[in-house]
Structure formats: C-alpha cells, structure tokens
N, C-alpha and C. Protein backbone atom coordinates (compact mmCIF):
# COMPACT_ATOMS: atom_id res chain seq x y z
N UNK A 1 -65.31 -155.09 -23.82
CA UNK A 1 -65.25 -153.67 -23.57
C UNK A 1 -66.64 -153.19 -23.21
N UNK A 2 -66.88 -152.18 -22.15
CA UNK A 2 -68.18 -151.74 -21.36
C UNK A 2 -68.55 -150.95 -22.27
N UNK A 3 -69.93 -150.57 -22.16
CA UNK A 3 -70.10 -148.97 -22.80
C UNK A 3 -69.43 -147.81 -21.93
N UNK A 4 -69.00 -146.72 -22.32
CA UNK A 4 -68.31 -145.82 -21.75
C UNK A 4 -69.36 -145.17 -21.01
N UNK A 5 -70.53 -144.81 -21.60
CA UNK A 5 -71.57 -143.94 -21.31
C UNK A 5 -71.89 -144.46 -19.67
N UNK A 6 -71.54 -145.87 -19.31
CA UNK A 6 -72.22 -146.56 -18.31
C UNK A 6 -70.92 -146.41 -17.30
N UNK A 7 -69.83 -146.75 -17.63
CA UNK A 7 -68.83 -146.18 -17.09
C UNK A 7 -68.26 -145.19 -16.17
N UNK A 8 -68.74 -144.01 -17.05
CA UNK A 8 -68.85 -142.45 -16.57
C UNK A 8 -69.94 -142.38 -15.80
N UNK A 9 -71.22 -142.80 -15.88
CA UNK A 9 -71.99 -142.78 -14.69
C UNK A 9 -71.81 -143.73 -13.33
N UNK A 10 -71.12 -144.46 -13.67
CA UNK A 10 -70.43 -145.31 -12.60
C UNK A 10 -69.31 -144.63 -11.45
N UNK A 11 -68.37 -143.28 -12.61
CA UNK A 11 -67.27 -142.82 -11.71
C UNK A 11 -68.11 -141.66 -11.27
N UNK A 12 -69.10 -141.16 -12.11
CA UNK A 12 -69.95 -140.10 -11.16
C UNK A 12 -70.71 -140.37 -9.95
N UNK A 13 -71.25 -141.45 -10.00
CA UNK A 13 -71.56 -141.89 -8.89
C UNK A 13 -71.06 -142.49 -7.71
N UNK A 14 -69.40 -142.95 -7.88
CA UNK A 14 -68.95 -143.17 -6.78
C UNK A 14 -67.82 -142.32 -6.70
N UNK A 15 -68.05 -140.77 -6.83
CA UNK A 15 -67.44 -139.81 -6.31
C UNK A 15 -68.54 -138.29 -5.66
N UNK A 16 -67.85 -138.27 -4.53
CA UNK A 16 -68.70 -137.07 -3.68
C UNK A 16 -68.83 -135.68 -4.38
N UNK A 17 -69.75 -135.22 -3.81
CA UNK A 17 -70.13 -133.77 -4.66
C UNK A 17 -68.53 -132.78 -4.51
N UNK A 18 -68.56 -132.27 -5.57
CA UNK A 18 -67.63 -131.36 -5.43
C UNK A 18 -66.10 -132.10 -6.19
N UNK A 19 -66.66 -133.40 -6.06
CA UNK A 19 -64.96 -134.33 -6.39
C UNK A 19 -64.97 -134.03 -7.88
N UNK A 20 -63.76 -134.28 -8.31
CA UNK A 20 -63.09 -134.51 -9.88
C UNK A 20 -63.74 -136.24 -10.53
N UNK A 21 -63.91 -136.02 -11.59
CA UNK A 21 -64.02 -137.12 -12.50
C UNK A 21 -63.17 -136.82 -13.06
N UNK A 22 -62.48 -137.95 -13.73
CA UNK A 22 -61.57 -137.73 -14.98
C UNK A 22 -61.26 -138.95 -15.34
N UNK A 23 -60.64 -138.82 -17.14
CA UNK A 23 -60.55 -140.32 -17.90
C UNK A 23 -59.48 -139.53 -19.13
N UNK A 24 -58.76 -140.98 -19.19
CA UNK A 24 -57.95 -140.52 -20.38
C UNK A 24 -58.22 -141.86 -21.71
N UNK A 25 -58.15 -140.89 -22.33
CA UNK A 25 -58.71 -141.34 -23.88
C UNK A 25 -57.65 -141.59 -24.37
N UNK A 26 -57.36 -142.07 -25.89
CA UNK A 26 -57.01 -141.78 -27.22
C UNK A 26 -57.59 -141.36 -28.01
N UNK A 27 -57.06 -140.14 -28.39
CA UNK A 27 -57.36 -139.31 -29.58
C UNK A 27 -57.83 -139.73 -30.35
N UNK A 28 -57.18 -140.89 -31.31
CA UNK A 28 -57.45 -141.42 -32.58
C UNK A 28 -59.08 -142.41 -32.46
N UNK A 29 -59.45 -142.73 -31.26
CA UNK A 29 -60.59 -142.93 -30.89
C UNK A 29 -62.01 -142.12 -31.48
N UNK A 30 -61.51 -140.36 -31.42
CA UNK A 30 -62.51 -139.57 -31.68
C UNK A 30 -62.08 -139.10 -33.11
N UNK A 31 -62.26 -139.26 -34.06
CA UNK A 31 -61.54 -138.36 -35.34
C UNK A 31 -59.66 -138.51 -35.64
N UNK A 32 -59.22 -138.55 -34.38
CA UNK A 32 -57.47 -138.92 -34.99
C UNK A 32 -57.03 -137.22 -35.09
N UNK A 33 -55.75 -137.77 -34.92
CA UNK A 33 -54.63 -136.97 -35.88
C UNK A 33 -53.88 -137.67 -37.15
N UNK A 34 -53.50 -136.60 -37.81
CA UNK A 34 -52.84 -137.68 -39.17
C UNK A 34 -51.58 -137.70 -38.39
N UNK A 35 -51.46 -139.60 -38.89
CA UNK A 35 -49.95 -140.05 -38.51
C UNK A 35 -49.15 -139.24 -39.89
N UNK A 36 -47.91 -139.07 -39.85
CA UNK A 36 -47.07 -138.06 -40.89
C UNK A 36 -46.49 -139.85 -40.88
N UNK A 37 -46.13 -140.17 -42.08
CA UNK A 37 -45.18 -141.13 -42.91
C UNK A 37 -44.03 -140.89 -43.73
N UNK A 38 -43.70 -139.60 -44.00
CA UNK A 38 -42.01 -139.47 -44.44
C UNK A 38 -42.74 -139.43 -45.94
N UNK A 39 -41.75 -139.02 -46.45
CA UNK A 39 -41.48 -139.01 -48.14
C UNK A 39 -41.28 -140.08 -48.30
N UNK A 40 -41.81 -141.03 -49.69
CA UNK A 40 -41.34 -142.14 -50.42
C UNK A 40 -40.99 -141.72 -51.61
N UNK A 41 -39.74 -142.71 -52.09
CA UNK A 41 -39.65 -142.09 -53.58
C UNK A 41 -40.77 -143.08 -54.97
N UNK A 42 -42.08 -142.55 -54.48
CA UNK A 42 -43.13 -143.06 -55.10
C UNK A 42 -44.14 -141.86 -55.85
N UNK A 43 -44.67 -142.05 -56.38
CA UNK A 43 -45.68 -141.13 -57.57
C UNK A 43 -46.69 -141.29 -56.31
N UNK A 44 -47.67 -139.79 -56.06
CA UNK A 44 -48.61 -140.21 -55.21
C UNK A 44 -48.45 -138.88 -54.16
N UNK A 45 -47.34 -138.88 -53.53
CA UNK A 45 -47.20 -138.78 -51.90
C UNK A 45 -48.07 -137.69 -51.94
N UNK A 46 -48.21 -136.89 -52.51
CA UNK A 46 -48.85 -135.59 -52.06
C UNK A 46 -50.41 -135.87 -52.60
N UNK A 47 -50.52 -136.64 -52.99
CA UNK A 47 -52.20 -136.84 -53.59
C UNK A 47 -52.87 -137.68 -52.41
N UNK A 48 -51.47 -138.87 -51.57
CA UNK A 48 -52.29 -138.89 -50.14
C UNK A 48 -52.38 -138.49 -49.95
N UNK A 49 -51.62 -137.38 -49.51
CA UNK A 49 -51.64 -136.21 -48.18
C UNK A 49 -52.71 -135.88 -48.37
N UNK A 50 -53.16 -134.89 -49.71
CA UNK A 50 -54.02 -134.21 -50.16
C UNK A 50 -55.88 -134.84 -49.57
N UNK A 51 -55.82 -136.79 -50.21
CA UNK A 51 -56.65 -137.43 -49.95
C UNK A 51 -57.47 -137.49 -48.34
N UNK A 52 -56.09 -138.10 -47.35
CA UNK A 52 -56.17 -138.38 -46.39
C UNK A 52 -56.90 -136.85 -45.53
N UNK A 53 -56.59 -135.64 -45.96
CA UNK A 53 -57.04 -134.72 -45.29
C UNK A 53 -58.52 -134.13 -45.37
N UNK A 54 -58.80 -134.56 -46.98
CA UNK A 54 -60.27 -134.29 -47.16
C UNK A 54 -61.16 -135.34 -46.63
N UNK A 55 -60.24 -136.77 -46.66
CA UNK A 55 -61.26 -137.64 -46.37
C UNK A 55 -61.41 -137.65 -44.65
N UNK A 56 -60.35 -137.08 -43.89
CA UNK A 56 -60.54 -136.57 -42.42
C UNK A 56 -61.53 -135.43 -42.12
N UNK A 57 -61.47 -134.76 -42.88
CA UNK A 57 -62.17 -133.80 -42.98
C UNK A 57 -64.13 -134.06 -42.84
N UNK A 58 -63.86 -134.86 -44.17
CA UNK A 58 -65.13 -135.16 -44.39
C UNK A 58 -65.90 -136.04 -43.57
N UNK A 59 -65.30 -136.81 -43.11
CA UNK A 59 -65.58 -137.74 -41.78
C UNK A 59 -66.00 -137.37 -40.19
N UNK A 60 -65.03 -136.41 -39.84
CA UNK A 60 -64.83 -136.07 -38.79
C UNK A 60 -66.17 -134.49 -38.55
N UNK A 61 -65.81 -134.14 -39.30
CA UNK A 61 -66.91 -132.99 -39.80
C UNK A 61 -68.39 -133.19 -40.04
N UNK A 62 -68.57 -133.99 -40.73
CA UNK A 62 -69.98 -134.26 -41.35
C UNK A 62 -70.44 -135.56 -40.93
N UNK A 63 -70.03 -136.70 -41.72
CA UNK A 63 -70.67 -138.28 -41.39
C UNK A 63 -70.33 -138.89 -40.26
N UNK A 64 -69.39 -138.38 -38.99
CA UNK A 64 -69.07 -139.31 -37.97
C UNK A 64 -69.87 -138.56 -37.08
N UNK A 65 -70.47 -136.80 -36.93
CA UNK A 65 -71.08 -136.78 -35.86
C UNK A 65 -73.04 -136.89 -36.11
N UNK A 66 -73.03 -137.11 -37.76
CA UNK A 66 -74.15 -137.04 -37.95
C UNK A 66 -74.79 -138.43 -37.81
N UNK A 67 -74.18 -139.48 -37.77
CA UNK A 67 -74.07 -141.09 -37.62
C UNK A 67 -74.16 -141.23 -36.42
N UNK A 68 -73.51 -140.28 -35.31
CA UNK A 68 -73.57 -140.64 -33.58
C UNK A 68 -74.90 -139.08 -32.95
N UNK A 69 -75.20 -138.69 -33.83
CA UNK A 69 -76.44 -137.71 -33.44
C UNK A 69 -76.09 -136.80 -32.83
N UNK A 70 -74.37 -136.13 -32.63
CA UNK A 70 -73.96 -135.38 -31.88
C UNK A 70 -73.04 -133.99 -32.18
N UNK A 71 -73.24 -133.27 -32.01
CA UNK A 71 -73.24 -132.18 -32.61
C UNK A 71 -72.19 -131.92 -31.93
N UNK A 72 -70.60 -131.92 -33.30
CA UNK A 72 -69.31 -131.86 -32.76
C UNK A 72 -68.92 -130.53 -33.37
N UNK A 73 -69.47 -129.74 -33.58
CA UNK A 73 -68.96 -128.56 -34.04
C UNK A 73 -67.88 -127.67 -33.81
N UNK A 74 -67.76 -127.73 -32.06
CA UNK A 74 -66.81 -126.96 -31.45
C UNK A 74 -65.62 -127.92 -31.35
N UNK A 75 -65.74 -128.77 -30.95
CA UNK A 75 -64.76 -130.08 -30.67
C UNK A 75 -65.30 -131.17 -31.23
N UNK A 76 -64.35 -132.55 -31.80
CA UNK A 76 -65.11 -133.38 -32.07
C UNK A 76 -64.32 -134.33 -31.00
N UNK A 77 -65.26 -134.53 -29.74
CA UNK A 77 -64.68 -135.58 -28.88
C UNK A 77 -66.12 -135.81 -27.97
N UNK A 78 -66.11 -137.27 -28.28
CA UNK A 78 -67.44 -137.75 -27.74
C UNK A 78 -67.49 -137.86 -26.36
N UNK A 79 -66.22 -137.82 -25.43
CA UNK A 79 -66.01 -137.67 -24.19
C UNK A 79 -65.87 -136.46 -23.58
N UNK A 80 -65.97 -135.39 -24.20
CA UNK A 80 -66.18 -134.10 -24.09
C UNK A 80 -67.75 -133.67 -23.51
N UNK A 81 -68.16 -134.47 -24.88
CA UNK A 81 -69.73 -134.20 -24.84
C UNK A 81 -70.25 -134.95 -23.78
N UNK A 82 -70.00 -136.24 -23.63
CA UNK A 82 -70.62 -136.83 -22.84
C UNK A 82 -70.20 -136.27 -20.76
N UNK A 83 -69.32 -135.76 -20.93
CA UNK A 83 -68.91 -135.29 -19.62
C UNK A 83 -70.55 -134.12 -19.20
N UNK A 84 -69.93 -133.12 -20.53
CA UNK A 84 -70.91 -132.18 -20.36
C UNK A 84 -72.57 -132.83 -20.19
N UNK A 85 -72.93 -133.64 -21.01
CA UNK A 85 -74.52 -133.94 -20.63
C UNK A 85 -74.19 -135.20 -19.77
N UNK A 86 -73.52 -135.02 -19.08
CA UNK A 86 -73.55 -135.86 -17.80
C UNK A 86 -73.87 -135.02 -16.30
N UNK A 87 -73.48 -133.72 -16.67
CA UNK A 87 -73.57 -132.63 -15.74
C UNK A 87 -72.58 -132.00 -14.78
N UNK A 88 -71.41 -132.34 -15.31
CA UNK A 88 -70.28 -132.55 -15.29
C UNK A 88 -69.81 -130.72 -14.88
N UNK A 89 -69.68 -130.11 -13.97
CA UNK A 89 -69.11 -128.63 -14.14
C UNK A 89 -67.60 -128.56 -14.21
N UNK A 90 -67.36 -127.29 -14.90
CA UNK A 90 -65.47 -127.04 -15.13
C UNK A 90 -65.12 -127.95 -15.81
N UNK A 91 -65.49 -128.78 -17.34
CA UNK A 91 -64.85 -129.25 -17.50
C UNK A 91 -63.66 -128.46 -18.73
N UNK A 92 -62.55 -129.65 -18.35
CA UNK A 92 -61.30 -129.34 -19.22
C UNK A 92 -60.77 -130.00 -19.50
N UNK A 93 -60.17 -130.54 -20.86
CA UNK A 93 -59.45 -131.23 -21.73
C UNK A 93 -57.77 -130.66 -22.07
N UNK A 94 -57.05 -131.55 -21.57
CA UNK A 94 -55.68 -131.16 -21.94
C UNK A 94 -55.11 -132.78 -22.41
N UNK A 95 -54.20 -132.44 -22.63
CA UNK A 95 -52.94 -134.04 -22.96
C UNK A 95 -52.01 -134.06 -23.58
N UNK A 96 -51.27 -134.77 -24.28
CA UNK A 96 -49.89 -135.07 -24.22
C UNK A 96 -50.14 -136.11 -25.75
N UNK A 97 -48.98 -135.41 -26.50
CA UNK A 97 -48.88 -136.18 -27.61
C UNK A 97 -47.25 -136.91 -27.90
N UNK A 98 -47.24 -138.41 -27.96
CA UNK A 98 -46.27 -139.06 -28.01
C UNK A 98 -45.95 -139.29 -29.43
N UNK A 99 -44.93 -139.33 -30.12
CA UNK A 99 -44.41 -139.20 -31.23
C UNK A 99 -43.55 -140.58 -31.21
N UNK A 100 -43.91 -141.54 -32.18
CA UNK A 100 -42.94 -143.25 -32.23
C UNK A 100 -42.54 -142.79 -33.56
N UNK A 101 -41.27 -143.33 -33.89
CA UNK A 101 -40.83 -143.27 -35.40
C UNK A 101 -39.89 -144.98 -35.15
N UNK A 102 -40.70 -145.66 -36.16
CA UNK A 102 -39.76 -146.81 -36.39
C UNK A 102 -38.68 -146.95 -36.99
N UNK A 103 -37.79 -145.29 -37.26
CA UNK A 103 -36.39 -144.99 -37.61
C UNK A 103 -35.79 -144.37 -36.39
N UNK A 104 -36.20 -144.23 -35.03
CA UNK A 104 -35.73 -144.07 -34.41
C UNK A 104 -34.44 -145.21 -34.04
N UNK A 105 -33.43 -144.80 -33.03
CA UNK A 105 -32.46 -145.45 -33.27
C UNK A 105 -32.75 -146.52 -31.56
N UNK A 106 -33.87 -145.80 -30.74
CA UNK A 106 -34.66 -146.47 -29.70
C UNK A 106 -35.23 -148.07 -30.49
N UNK A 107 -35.56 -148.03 -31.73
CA UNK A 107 -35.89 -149.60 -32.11
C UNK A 107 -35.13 -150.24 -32.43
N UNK A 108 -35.15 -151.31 -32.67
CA UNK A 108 -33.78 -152.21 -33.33
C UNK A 108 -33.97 -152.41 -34.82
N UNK A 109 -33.57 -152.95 -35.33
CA UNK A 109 -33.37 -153.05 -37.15
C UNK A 109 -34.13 -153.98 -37.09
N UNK A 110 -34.54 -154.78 -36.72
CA UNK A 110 -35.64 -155.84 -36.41
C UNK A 110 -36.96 -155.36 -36.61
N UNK A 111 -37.05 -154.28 -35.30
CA UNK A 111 -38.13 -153.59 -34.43
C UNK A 111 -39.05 -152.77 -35.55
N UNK A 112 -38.83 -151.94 -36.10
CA UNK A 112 -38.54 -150.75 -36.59
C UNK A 112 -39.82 -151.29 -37.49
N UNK A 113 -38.73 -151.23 -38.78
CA UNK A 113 -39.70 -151.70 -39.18
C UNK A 113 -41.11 -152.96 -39.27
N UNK A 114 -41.08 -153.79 -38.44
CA UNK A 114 -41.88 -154.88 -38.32
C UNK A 114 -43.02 -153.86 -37.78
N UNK A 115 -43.03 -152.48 -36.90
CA UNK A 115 -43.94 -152.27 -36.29
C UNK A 115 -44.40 -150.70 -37.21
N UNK A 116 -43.86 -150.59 -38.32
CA UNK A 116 -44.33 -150.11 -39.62
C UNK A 116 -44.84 -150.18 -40.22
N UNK A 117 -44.89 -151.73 -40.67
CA UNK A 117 -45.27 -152.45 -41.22
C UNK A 117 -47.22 -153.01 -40.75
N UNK A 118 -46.70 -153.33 -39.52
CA UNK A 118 -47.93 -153.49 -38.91
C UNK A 118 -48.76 -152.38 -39.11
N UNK A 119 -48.25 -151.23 -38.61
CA UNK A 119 -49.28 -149.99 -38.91
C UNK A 119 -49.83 -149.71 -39.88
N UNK A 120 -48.74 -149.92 -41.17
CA UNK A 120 -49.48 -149.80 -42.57
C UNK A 120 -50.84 -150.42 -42.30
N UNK A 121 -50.79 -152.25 -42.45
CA UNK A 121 -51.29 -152.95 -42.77
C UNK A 121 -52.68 -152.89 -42.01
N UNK A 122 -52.66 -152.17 -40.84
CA UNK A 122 -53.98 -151.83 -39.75
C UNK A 122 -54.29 -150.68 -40.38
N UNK A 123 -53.91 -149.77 -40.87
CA UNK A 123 -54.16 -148.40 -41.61
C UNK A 123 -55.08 -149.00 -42.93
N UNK A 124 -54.24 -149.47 -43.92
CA UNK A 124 -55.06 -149.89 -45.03
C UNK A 124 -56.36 -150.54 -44.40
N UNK A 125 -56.38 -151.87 -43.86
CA UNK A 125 -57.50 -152.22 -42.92
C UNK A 125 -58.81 -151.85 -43.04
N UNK A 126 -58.32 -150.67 -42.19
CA UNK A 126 -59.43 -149.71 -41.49
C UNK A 126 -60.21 -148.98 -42.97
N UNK A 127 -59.30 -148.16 -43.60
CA UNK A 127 -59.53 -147.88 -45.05
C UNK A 127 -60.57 -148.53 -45.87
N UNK A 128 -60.19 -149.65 -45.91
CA UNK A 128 -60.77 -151.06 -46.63
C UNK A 128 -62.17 -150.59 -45.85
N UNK A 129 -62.36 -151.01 -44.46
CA UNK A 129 -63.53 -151.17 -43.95
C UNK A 129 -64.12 -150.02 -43.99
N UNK A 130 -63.79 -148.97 -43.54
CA UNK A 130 -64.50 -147.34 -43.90
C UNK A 130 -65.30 -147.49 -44.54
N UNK A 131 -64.61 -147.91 -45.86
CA UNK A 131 -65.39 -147.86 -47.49
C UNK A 131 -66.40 -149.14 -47.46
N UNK A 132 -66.60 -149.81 -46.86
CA UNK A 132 -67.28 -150.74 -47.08
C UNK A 132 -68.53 -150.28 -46.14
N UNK A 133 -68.17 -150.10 -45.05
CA UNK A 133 -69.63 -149.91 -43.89
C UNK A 133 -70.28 -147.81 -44.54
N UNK A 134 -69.00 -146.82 -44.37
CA UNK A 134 -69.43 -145.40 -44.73
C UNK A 134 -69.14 -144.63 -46.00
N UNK A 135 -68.90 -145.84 -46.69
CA UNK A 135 -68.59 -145.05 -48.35
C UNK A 135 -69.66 -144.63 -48.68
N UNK A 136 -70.60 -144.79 -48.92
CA UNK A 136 -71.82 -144.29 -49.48
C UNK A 136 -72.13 -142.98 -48.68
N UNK A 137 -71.88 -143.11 -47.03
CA UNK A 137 -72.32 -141.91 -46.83
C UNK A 137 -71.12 -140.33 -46.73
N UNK A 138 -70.03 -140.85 -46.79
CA UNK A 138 -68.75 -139.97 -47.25
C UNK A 138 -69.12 -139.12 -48.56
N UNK A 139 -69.51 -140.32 -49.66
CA UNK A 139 -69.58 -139.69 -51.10
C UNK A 139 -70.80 -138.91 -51.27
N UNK A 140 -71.53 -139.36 -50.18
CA UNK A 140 -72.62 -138.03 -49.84
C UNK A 140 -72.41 -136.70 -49.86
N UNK A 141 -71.51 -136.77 -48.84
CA UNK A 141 -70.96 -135.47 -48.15
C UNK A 141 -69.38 -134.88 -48.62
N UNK A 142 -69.32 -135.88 -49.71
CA UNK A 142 -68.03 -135.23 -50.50
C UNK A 142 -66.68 -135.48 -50.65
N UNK A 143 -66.62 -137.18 -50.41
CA UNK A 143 -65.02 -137.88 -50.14
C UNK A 143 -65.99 -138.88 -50.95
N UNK A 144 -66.10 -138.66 -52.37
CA UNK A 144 -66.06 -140.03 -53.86
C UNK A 144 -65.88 -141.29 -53.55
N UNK A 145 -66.20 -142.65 -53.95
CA UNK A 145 -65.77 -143.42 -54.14
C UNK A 145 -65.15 -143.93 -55.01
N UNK A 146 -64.72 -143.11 -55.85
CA UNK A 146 -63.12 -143.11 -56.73
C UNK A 146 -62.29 -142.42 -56.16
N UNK A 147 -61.95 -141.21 -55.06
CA UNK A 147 -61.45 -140.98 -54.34
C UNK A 147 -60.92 -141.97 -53.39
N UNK A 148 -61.93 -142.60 -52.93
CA UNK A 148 -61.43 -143.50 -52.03
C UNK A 148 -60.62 -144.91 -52.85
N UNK A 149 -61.15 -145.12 -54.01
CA UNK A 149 -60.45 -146.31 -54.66
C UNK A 149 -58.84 -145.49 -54.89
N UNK A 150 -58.96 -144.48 -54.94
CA UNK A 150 -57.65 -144.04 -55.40
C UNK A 150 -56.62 -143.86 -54.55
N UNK A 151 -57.45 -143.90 -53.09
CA UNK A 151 -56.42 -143.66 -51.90
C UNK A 151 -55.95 -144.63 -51.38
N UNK A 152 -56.54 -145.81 -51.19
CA UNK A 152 -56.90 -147.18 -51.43
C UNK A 152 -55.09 -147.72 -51.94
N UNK A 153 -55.78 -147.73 -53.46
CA UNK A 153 -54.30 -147.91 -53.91
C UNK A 153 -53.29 -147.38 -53.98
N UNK A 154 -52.89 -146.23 -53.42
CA UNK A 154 -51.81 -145.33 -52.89
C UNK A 154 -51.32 -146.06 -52.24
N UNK A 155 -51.94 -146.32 -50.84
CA UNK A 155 -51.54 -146.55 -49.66
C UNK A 155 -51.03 -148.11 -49.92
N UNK A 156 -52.17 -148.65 -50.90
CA UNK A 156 -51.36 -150.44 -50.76
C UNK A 156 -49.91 -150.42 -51.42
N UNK A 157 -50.41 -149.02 -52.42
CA UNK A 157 -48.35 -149.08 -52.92
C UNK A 157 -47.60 -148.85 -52.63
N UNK A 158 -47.88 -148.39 -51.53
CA UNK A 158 -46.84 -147.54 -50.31
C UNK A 158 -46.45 -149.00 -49.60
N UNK A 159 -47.50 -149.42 -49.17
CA UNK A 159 -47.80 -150.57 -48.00
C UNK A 159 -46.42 -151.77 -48.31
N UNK A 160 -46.55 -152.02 -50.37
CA UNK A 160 -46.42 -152.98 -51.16
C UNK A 160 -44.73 -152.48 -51.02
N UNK A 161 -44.96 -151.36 -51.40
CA UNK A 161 -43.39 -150.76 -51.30
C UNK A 161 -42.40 -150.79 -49.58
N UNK A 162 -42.85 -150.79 -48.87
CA UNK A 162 -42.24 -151.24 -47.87
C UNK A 162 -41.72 -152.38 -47.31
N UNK A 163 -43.35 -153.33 -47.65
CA UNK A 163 -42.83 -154.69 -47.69
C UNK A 163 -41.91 -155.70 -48.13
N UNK A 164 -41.24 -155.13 -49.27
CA UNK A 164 -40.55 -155.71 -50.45
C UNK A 164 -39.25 -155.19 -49.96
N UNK A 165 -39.08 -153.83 -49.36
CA UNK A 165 -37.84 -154.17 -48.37
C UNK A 165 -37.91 -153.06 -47.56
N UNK A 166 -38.53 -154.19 -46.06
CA UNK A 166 -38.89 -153.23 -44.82
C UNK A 166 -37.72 -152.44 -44.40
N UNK A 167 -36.13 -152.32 -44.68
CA UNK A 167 -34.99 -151.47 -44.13
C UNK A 167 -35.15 -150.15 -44.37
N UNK A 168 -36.40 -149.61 -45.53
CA UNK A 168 -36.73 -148.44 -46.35
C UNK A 168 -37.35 -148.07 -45.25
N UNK A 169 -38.28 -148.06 -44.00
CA UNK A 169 -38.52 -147.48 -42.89
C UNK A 169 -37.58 -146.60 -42.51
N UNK A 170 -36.34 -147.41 -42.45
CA UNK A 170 -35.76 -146.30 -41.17
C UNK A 170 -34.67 -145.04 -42.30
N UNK A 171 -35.22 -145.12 -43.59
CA UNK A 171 -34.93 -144.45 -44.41
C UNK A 171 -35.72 -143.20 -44.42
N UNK A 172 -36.69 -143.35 -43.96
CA UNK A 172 -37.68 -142.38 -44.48
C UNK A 172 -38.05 -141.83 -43.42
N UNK A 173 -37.89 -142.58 -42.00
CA UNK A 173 -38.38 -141.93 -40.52
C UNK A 173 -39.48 -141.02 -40.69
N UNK A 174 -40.41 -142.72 -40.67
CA UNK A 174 -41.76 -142.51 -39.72
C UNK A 174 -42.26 -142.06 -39.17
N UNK A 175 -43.02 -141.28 -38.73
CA UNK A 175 -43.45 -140.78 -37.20
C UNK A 175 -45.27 -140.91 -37.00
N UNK A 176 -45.40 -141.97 -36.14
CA UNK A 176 -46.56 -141.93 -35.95
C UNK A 176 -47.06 -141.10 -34.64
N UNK A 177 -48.56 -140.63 -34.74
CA UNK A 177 -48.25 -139.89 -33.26
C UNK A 177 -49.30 -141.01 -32.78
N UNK A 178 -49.07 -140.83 -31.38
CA UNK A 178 -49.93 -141.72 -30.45
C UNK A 178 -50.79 -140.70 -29.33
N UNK A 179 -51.48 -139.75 -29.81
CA UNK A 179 -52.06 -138.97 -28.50
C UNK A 179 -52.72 -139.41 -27.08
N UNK A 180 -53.00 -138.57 -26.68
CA UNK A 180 -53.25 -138.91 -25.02
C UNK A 180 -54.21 -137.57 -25.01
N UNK A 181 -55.37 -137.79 -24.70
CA UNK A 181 -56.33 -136.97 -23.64
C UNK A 181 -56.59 -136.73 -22.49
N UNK A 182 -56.66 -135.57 -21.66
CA UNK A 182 -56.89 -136.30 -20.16
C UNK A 182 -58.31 -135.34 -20.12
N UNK A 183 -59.50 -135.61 -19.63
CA UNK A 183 -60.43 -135.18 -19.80
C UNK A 183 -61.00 -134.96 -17.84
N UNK A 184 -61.39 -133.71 -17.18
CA UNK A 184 -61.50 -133.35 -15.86
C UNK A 184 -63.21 -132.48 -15.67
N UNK A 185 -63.68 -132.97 -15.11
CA UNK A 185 -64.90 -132.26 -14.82
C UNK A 185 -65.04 -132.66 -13.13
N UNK A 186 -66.13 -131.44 -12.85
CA UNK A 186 -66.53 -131.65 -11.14
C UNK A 186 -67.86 -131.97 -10.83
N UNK A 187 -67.87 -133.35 -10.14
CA UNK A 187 -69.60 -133.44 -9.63
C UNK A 187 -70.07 -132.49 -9.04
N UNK A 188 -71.37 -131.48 -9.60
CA UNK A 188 -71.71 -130.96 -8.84
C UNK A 188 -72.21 -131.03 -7.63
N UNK A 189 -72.39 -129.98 -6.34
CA UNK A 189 -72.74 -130.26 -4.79
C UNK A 189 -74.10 -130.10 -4.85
C-alpha cells in the first residue's frame, strides 16, 4: 500500500487546472462508525455500548488527531484535511452508507454467521492491539485501562457466546455498517 499523501499529489498533478480530484475512502479508516450488534441475552450489553462510545470518543477526539499532528476538530477525516492543504478549492465530502446484517435472509445459514463471527474476532483484535500500542495514551485522556480490560472481556463474551453456537447471529440481526466517502475538490487555474 502507497502513502496516500503521495497519491493525491500524483492525481493533482495529472489533472488540468480547473479539473476535479476525487477519492473514495472508508470511513472506518478515519475514526469509524459504531457497527450496532443486536441485543444478547448477556449481562453487559449496555456497559459496551456505554464503553465503546467513550472509548470512540476518546480516540477520535483527543489521541488519534493528537498522534497524527492534525487538528480534527471540525471533521475528523484525514482526507479532508489533506485535500485542503493540498490546495484543493470547493472541496466536498458526501457518501453512502451500506448496512450488512449476517441475519439477513441475502446470506445463507452457512454465510451469516461465519462472517459474524469473523467480524467479532477482527473487532476484538484490533481492541487487543489499541491497548497494547495507545492504552497509555487513551488513559491519559480518559478511556482507563480497567475500562479497557473491562471492554475487553465483554466483547470476548459476546465473541465466546456466539461461537459456541454461531445460529444465535441470525437471532439477534447484526448490522454492521460499511461506509463509503466520496471526497471532490478542484485544481486550482
């Protein structure tokens, strides 16, 4: 994978004054949206919710633009910014948000859940690693590292609870979102 930064000066430069640039992202790239996971009949659900939003919060807000030196105040999208100090005029951000639920009746009983499952298991993941590379600087700024141990094991009991019988997916209908950015600026003449 290129740097993007090198990228964008690549499509600026092989487009004429006055032309459109444009690139489409994923959301979850810059900060995310929360995927919604359904009710489980588990102790917890609302202490994720609760978790997952401060610890978005706290991330997206404070330690992810203070870590990239960029001051996301108005928006937090690094392709935003970078359009603009590229010199980029008119720019505008719109897109399209796709909604997958592995209880949809579009997957198969197979499908469904196997690709639930997967998500958990890339979700916890990421979690895991967060805390390992930006825990220290989260609990700085106000997402604990007993917070995080606690969300931690939520999610693996959630994770644990699915696994033990993946048909509970299409019980609970999933919905992950999958966003889409489309990001438009004009070389100036």
């Amino acid at each position: 994978m290129g740097d993007p930064a090198q990228g964008l000066r690549e499509k600026i430069r092989a487009v004429r004054a006055g032309g459109t640039v444009s690139t489409i992202a994923c959301f979850c790239h810059s900060g995310g949206l929360p995927h919604y996971h359904g009710r489980y009949p588990l102790s917890g659900n609302h202490r994720i919710d609760e978790l997952d939003l401060k610890l978005d919060r706290t991330w997206r807000r404070k330690v992810r633009p203070r870590l990239l030196g960029v001051d996301h105040s108005i928006l937090n999208m690094d392709l935003l910014w970078q359009f603009k100090a590229a010199g980029l005029e008119n720019v505008q951000i719109n897109g399209h948000l796709g909604l997958v639920s592995p209880g949809d009746a579009r997957f198969s009983v197979e499908d469904g859940p196997a690709y639930a499952l997967a998500r958990q298991k890339k979700e916890l993941a990421g979690l895991i690693k967060m805390r390992e590379k930006n825990g220290k600087e989260l609990a700085t700024d106000g997402f604990s590292l007993t917070e995080f141990d606690e969300l931690i094991a939520l999610k693996q009991t959630r994770y644990e609870y699915l696994q033990a019988n993946p048909t509970r997916v299409g019980e609970i209908m999933e919905v992950f979102a999958e966003p889409l950015l489309i990001l438009r600026g004009t070389k100036p003449a």
